[in-house]
Structures are given as structure tokens and as C-alpha cells.
N, C-alpha and C. Protein backbone atom coordinates (compact mmCIF):
# COMPACT_ATOMS: atom_id res chain seq x y z
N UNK A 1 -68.48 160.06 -67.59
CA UNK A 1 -68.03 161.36 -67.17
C UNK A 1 -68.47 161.63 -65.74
N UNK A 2 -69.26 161.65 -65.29
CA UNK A 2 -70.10 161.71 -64.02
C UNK A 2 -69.28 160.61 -63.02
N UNK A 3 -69.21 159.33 -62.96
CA UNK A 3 -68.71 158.79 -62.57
C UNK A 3 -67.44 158.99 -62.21
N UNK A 4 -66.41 159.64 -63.07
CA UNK A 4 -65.26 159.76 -63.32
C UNK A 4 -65.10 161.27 -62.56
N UNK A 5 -66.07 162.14 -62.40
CA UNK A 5 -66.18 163.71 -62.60
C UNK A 5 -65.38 164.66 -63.25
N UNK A 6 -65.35 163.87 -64.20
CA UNK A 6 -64.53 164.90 -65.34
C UNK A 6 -66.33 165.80 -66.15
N UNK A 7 -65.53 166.72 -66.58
CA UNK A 7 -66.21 168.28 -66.72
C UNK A 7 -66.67 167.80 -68.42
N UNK A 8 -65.95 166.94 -69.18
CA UNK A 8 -65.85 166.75 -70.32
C UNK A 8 -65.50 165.35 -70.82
N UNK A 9 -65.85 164.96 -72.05
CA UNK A 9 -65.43 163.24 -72.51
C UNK A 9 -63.79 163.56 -72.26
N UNK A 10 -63.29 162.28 -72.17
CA UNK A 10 -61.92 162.05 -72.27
C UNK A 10 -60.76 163.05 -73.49
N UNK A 11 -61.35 162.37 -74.93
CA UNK A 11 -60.58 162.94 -75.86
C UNK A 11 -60.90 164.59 -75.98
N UNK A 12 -59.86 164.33 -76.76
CA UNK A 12 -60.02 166.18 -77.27
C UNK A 12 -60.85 165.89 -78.68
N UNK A 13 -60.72 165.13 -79.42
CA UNK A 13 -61.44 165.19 -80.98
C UNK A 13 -62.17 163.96 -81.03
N UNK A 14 -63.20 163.89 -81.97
CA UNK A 14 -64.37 162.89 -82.15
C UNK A 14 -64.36 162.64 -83.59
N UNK A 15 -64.36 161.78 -84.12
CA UNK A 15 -64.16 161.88 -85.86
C UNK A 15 -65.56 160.94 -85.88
N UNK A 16 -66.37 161.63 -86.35
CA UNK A 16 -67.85 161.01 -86.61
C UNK A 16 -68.11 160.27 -87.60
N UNK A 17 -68.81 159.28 -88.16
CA UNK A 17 -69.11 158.85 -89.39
C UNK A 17 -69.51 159.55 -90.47
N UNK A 18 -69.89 160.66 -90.63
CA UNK A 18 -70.28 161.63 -91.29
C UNK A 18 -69.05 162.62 -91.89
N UNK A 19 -67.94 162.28 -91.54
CA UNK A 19 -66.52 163.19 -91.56
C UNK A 19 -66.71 164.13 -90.52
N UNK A 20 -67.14 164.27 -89.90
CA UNK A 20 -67.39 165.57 -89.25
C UNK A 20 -66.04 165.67 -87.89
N UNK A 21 -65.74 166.76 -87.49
CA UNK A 21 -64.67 166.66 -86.43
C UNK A 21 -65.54 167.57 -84.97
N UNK A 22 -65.73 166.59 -84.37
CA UNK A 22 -66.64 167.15 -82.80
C UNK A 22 -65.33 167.11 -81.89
N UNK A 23 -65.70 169.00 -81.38
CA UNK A 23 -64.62 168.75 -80.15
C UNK A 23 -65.08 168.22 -78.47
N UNK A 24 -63.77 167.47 -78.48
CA UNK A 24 -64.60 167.02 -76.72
C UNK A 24 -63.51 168.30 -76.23
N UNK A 25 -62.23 168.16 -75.22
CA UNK A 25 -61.63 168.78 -74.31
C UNK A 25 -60.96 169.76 -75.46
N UNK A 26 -60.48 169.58 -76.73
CA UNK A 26 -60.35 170.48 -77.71
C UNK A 26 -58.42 170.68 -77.27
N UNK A 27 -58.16 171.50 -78.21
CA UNK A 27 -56.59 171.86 -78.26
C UNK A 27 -56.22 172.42 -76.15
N UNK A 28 -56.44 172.90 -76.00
CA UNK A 28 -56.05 173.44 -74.72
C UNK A 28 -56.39 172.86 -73.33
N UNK A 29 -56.98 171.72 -73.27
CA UNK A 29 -57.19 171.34 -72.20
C UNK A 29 -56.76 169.51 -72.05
N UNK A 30 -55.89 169.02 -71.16
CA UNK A 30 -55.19 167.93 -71.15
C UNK A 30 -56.29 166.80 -71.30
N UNK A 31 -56.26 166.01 -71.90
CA UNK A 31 -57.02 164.79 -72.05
C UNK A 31 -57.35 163.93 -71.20
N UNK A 32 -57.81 163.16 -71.68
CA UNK A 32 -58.18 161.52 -69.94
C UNK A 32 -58.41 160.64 -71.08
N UNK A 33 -57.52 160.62 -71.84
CA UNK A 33 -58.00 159.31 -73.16
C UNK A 33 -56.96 158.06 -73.28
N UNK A 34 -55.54 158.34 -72.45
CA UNK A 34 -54.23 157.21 -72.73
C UNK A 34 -53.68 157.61 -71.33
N UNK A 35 -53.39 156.65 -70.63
CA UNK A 35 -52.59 156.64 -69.29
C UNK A 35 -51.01 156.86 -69.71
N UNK A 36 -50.62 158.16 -69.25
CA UNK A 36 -49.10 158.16 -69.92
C UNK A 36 -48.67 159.41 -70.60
N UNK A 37 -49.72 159.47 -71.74
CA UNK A 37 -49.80 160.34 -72.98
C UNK A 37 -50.66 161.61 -72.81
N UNK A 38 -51.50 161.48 -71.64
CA UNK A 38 -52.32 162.78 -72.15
C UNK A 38 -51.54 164.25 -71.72
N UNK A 39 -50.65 163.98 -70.83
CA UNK A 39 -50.15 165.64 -71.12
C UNK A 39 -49.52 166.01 -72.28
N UNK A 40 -49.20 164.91 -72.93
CA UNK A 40 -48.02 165.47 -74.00
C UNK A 40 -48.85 165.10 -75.46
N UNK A 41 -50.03 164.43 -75.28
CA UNK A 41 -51.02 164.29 -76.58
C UNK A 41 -52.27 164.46 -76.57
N UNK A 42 -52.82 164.49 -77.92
CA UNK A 42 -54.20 164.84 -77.74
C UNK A 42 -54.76 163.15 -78.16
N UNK A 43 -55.71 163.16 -77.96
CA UNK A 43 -56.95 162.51 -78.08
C UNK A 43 -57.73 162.39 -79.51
N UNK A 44 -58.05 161.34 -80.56
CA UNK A 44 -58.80 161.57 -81.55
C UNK A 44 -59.16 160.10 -81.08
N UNK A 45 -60.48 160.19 -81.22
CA UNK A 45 -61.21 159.05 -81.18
C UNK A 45 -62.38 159.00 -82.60
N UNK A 46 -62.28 157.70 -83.05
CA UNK A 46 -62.98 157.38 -84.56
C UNK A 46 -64.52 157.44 -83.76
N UNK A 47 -65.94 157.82 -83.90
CA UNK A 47 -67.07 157.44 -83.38
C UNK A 47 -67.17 155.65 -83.83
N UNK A 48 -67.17 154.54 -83.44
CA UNK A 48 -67.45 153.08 -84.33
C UNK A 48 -66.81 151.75 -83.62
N UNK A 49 -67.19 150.89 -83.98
CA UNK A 49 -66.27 149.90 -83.92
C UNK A 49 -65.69 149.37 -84.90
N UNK A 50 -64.05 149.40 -85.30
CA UNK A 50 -63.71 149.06 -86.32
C UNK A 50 -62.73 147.84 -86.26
N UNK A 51 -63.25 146.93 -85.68
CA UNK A 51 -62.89 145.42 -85.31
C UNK A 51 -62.79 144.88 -86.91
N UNK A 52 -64.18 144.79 -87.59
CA UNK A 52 -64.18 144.18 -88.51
C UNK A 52 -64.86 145.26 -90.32
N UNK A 53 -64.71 146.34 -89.43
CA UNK A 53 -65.03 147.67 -90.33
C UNK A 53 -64.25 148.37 -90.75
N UNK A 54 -64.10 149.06 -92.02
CA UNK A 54 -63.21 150.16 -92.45
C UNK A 54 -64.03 151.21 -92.57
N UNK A 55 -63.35 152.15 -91.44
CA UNK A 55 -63.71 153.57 -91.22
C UNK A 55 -63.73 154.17 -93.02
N UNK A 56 -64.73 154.86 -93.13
CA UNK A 56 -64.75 155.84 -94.23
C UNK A 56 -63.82 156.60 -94.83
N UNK A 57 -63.89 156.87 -95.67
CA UNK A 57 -62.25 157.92 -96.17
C UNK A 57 -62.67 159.43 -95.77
N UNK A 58 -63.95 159.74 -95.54
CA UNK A 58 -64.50 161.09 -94.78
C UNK A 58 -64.07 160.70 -93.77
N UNK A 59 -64.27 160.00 -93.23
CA UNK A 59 -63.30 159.95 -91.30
C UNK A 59 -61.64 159.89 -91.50
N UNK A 60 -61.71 159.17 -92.46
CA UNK A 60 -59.72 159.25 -92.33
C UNK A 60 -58.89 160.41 -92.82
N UNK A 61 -59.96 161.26 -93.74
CA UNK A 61 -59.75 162.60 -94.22
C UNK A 61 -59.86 163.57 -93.36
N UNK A 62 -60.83 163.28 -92.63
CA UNK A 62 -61.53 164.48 -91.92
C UNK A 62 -59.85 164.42 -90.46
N UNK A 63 -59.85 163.05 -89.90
CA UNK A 63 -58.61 162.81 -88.98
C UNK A 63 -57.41 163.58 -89.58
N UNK A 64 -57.07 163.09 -90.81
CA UNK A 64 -55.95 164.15 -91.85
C UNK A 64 -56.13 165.44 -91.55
N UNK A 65 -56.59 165.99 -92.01
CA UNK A 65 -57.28 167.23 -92.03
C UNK A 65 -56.78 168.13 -90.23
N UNK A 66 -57.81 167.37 -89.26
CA UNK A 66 -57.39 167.84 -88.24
C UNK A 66 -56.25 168.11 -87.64
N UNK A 67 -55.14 167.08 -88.06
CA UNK A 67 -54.20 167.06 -87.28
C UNK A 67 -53.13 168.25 -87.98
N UNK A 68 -53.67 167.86 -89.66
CA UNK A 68 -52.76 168.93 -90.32
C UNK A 68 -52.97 170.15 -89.75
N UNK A 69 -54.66 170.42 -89.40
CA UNK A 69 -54.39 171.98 -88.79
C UNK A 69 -53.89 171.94 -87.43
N UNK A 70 -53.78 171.03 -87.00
CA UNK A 70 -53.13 171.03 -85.42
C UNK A 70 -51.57 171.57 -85.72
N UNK A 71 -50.77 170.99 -86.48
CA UNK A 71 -49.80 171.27 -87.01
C UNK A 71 -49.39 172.82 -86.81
N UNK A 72 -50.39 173.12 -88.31
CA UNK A 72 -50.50 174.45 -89.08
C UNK A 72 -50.03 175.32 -88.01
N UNK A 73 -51.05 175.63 -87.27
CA UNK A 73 -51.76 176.44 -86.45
C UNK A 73 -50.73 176.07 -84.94
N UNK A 74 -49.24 174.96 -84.84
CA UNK A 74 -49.03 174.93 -83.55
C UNK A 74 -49.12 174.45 -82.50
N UNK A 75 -50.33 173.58 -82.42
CA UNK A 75 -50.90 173.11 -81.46
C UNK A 75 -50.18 171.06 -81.14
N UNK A 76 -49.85 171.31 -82.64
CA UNK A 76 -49.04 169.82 -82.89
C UNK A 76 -47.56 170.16 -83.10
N UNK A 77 -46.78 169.37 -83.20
CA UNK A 77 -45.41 169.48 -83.05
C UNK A 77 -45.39 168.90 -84.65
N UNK A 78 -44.06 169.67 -85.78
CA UNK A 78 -44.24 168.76 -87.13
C UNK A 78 -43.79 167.52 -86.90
N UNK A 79 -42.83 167.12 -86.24
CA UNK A 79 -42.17 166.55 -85.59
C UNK A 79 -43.13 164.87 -85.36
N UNK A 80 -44.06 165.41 -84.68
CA UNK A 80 -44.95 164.37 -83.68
C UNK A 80 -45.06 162.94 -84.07
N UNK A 81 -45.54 161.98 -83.90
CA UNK A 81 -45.55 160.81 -83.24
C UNK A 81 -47.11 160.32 -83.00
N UNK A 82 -47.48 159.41 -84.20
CA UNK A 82 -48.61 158.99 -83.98
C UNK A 82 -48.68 157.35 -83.58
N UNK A 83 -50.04 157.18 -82.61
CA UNK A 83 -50.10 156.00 -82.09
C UNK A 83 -51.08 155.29 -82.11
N UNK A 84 -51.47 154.47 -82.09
CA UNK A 84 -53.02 153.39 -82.06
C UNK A 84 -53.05 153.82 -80.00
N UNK A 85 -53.90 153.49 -79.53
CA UNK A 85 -54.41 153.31 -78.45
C UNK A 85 -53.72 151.91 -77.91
N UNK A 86 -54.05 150.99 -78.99
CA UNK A 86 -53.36 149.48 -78.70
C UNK A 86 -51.85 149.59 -77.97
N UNK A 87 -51.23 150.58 -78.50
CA UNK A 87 -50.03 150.95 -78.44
C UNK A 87 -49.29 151.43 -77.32
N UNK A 88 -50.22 151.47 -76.37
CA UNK A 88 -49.89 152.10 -75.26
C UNK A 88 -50.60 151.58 -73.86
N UNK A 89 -51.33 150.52 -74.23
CA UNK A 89 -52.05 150.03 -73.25
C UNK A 89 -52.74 148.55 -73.90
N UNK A 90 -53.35 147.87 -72.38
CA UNK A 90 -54.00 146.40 -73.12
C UNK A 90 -55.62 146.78 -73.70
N UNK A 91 -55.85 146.70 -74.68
CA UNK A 91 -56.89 147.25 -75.44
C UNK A 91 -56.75 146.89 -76.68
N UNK A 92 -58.16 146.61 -77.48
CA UNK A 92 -58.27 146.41 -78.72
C UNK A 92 -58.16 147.37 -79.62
N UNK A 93 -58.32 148.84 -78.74
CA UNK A 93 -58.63 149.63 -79.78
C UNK A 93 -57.27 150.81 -80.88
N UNK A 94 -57.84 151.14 -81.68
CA UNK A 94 -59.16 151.36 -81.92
C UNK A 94 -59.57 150.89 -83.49
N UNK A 95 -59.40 149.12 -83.05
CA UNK A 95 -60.11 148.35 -83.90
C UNK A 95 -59.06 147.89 -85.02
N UNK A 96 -58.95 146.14 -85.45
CA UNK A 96 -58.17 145.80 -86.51
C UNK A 96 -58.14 146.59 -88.08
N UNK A 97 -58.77 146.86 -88.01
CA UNK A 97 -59.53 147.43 -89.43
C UNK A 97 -58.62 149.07 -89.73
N UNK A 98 -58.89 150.05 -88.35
CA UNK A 98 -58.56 151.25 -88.23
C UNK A 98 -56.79 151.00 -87.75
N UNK A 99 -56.75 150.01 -87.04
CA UNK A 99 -55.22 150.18 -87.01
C UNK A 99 -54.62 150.16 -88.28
N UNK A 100 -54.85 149.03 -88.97
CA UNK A 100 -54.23 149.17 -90.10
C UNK A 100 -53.87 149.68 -90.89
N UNK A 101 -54.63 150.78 -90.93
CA UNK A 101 -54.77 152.40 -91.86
C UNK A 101 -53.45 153.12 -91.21
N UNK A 102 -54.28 153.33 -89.94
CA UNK A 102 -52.92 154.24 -89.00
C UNK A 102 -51.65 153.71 -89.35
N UNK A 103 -51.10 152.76 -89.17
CA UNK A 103 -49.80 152.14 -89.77
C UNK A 103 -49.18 152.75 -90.45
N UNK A 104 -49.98 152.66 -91.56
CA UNK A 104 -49.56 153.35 -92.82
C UNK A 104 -49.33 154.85 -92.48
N UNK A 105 -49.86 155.52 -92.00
CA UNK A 105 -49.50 156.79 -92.33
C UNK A 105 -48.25 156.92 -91.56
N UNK A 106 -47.82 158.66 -92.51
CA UNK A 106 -46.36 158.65 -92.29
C UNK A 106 -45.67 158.57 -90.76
N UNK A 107 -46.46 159.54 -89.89
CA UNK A 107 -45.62 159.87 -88.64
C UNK A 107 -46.32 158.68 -87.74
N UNK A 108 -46.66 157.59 -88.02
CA UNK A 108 -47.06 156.35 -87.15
C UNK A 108 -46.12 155.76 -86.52
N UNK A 109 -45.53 155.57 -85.27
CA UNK A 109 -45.10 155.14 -84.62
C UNK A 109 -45.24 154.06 -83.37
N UNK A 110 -44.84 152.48 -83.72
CA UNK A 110 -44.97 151.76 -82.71
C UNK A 110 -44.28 151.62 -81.37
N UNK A 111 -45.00 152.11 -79.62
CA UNK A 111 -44.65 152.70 -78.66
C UNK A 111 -43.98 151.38 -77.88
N UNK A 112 -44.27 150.37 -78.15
CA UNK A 112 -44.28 148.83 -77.32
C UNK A 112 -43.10 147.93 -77.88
């Protein structure tokens, strides 16, 4: 952050190991998390490396959860368009394990 001089982490959401949902830049303020995407998306980043790990079902719930209220509440389009990170740039993330999940869900969309 300092380096960068951004005011705040990149993403807007943090999905912790604990389920928990930590806001970084939050619904209203444009992201620094995908070259391309951040005016028109938000940011959820898993806390982990999930190369060879499967994220918790409290983190994949808690991710559920958020976006549904992003939805709810407006801030998401019903519409929307979900992506891996991989998906949009050269990067591993965010991890073999966690992509795989994402896949599956409904509004997953491959950008490449």
C-alpha cells in the first residue's frame, strides 16, 4: 500500500479463514485488485493459499453470502459475471483448489 500510495488494500472484501467478511475499499470505492475490471467490479479476495488447499465452506459461504447481499441491497448487478483472477490476467490465483469451486457456481464466467 505505501509503496503503491493507495489509502487502502486493493480489494474491496477479504474472506478470512474464520468465515468472517473484512472490508478493505468496501462497496463504494473503485478497487486496485484486476487491471481492466476494477471500475466495473469489486474485489473478493480468499485470506490463503489455495494451490493445493480447499478453502472452508465458512469461506465459500461467507463469499455466498456477501455477494448475495451485494445483489440484495444493489450494489451488484443480478445479472453479473463472476471470475477467477486467473481469468483476467497471468497469475495463479486464486489457487487450483479455489478455482475449482468458483467454476461451479452459477454466474461463473470464463473471460479468456
Amino acid at each position: 500500500m505505501n509503496t503503491k500510495k493507495w489509502g487502502d488494500i486493493g480489494y474491496s472484501f477479504l474472506i478470512g479463514g474464520d468465515g468472517k467478511v473484512y472490508e478493505g475499499r468496501g462497496w463504494g470505492v473503485e478497487g486496485a485488485h484486476t487491471l481492466g475490471y476494477n471500475r466495473n467490479g469489486i474485489g473478493i479476495s480468499f485470506i490463503g493459499d489455495f494451490t493445493n488447499v480447499t478453502p472452508s465452506n465458512n469461506m465459500l459461504n461467507a463469499a455466498k453470502a456477501l455477494i448475495a447481499c451485494g445483489v440484495k441491497s444493489g450494489k451488484i448487478k443480478s445479472t453479473y459475471q463472476l471470475h477467477g483472477h486467473r481469468d483476467a490476467g497471468s497469475t495463479a490465483c486464486p489457487g487450483n483448489k479455489l478455482y475449482a469451486i468458483i467454476k461451479t457456481w452459477k454466474n461463473y464466467r470464463k473471460i479468456k
